[in-house]
C-alpha atoms as a PDB file:
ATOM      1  CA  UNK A   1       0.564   9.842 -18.124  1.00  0.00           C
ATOM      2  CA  UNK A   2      -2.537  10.941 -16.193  1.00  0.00           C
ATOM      3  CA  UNK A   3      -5.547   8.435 -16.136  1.00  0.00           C
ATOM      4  CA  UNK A   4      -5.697   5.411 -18.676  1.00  0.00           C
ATOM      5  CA  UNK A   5      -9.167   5.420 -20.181  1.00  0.00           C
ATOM      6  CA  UNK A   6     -10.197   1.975 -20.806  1.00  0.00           C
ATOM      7  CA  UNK A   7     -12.579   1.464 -23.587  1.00  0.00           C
ATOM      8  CA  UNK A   8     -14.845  -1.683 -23.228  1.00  0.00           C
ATOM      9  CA  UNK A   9     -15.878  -3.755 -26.536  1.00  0.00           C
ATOM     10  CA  UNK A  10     -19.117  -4.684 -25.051  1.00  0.00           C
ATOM     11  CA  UNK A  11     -20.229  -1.490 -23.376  1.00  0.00           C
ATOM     12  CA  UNK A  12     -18.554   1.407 -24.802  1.00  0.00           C
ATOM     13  CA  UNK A  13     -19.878   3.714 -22.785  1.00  0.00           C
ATOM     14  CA  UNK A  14     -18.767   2.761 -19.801  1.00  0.00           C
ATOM     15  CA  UNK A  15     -15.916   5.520 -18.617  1.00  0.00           C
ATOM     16  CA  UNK A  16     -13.419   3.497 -16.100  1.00  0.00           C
ATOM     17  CA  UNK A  17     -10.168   4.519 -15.988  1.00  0.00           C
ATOM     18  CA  UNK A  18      -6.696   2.072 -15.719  1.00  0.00           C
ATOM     19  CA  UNK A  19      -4.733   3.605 -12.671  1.00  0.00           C
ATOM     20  CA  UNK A  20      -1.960   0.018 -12.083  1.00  0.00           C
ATOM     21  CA  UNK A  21      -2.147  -3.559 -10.559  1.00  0.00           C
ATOM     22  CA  UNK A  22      -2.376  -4.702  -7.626  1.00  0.00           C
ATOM     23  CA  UNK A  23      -0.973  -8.443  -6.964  1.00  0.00           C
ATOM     24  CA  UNK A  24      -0.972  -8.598 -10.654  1.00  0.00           C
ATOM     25  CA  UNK A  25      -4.474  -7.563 -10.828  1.00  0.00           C
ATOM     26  CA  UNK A  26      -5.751  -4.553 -12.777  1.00  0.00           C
ATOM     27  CA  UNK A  27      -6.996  -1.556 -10.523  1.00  0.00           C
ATOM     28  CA  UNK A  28      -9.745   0.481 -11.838  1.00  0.00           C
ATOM     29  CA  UNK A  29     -11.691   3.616 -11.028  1.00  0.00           C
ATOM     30  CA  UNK A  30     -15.437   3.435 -12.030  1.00  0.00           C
ATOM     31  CA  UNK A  31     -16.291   5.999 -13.763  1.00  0.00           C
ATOM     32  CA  UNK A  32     -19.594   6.303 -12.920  1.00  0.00           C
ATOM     33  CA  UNK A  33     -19.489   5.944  -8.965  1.00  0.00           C
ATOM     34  CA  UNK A  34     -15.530   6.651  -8.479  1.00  0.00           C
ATOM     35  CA  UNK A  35     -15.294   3.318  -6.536  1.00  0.00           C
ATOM     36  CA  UNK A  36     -11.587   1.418  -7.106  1.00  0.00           C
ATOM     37  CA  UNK A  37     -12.180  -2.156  -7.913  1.00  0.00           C
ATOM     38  CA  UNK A  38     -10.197  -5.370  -8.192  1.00  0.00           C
ATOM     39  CA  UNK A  39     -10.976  -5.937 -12.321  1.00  0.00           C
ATOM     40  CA  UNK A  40     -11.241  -9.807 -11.707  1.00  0.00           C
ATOM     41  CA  UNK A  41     -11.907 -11.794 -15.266  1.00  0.00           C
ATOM     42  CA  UNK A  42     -13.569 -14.994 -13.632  1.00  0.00           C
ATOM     43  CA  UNK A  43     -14.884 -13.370 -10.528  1.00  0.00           C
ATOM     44  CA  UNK A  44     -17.064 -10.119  -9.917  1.00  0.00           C
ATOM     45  CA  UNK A  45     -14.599  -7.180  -9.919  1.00  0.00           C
ATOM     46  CA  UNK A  46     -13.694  -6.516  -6.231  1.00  0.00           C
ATOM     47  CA  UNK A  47     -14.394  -3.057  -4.526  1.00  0.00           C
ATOM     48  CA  UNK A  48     -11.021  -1.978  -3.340  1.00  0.00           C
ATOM     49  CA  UNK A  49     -11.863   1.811  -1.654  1.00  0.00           C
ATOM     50  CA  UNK A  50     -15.178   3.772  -2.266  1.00  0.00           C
ATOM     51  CA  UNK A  51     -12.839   6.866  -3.682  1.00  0.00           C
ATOM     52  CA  UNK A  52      -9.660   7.773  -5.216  1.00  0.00           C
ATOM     53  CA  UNK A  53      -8.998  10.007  -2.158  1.00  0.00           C
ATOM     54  CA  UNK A  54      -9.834   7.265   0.336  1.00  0.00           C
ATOM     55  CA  UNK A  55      -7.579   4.928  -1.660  1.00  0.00           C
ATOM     56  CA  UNK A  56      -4.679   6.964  -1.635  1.00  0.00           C
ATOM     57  CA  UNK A  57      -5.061   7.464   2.446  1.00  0.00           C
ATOM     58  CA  UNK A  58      -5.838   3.404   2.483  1.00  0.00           C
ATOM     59  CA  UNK A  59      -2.125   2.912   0.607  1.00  0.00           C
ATOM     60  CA  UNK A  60      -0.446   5.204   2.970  1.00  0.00           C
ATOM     61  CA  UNK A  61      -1.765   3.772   6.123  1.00  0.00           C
ATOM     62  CA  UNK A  62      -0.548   0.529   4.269  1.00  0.00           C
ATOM     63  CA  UNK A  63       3.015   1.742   4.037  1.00  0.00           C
ATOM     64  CA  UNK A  64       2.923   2.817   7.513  1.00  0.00           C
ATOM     65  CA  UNK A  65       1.852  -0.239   9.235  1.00  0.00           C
ATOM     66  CA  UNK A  66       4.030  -2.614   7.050  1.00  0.00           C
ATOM     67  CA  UNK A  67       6.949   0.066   8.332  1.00  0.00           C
ATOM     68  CA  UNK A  68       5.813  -0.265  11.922  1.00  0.00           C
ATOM     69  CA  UNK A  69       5.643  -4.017  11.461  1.00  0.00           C
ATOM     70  CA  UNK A  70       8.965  -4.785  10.098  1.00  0.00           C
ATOM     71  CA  UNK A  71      10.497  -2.771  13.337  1.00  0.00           C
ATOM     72  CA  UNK A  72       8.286  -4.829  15.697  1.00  0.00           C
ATOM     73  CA  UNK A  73       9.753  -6.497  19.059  1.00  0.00           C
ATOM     74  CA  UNK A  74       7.738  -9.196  19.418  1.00  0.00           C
ATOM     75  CA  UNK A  75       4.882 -11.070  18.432  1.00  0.00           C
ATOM     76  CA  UNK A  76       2.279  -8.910  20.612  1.00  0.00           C
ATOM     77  CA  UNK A  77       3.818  -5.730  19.066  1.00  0.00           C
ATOM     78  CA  UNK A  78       3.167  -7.165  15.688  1.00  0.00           C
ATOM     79  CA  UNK A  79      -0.578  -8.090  16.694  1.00  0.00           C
ATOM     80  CA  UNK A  80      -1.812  -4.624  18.187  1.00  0.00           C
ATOM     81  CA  UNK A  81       0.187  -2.754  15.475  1.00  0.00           C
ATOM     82  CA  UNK A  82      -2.215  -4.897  12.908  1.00  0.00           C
ATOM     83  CA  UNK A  83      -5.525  -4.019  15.343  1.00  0.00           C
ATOM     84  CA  UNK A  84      -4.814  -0.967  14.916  1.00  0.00           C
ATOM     85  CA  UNK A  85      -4.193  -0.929  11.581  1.00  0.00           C
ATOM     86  CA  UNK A  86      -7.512  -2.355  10.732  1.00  0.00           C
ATOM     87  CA  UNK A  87      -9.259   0.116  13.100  1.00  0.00           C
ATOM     88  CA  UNK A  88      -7.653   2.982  11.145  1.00  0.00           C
ATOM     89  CA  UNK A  89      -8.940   1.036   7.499  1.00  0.00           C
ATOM     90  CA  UNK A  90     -12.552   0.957   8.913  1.00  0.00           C
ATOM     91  CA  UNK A  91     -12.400   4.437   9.720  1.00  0.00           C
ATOM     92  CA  UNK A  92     -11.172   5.978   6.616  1.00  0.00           C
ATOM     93  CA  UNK A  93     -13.276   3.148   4.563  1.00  0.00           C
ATOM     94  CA  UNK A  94     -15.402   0.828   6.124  1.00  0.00           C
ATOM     95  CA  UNK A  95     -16.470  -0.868   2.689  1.00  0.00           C
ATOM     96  CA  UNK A  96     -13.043  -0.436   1.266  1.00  0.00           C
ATOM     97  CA  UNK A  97     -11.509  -2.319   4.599  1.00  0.00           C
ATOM     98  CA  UNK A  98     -13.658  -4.815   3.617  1.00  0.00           C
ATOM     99  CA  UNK A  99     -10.929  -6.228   0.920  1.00  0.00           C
ATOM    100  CA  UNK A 100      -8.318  -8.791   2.614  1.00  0.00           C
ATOM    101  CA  UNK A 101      -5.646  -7.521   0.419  1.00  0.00           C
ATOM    102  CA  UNK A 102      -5.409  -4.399   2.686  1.00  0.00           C
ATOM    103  CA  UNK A 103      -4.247  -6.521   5.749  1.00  0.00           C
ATOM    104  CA  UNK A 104      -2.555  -9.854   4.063  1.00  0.00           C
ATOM    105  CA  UNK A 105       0.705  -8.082   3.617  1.00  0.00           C
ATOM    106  CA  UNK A 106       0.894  -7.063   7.692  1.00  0.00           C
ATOM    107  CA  UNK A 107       0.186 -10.660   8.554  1.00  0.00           C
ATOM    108  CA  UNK A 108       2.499 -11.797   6.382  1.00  0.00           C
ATOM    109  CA  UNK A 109       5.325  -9.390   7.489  1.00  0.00           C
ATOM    110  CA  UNK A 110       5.038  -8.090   4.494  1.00  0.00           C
ATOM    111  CA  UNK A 111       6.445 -10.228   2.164  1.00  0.00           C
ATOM    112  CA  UNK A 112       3.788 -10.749  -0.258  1.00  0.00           C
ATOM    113  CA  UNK A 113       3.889  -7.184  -1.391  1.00  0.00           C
END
């Protein structure tokens, strides 16, 4: 279907683009700075991953680590695959990695997803 242009009553416009959900939550790209955001109604939309391209590498170290994590041994296997994990966020996307969605899923073994 390609991008879903969404088309905003108050502020026509404004050219974001639908691309899913997240946790239920809408995902947008802005179309003006190419940041993906969290569209939260009662809260200030959430900044997700400062590009498209840094979003896609954010979801695949995401399906990596919850991978890694449901193999663990042990408890300390579990904790420096998560480390880790977060090191590699901050380095694709340091404002991005900023979002607790990215590493609730690992803590949670994954179960939330």
């Amino acid at each position: 279907e390609g991008l879903q242009e969404i088309s905003w009553p108050d502020d026509p416009t404004r050219p974001d683009f639908s691309i899913g959900t997240w946790h239920n939550t809408p995902v947008i790209i802005d179309g003006e700075s190419g940041q993906v955001l969290l569209l939260d109604e009662h809260e200030d939309d959430e900044l997700i991953a400062s590009s498209l391209a840094h979003f896609t590498a954010m979801l695949l170290a995401l399906h990596r680590g919850l991978r890694m994590v449901s193999t663990r041994v042990n408890d300390h296997d579990a904790y420096v695959i998560r480390s880790h994990f977060d090191d590699l966020l901050s380095t694709i996307d340091r404002q991005g990695a900023q979002y607790d969605g990215w590493t609730r899923p690992l803590t949670t073994g994954g179960r939330d997803t």
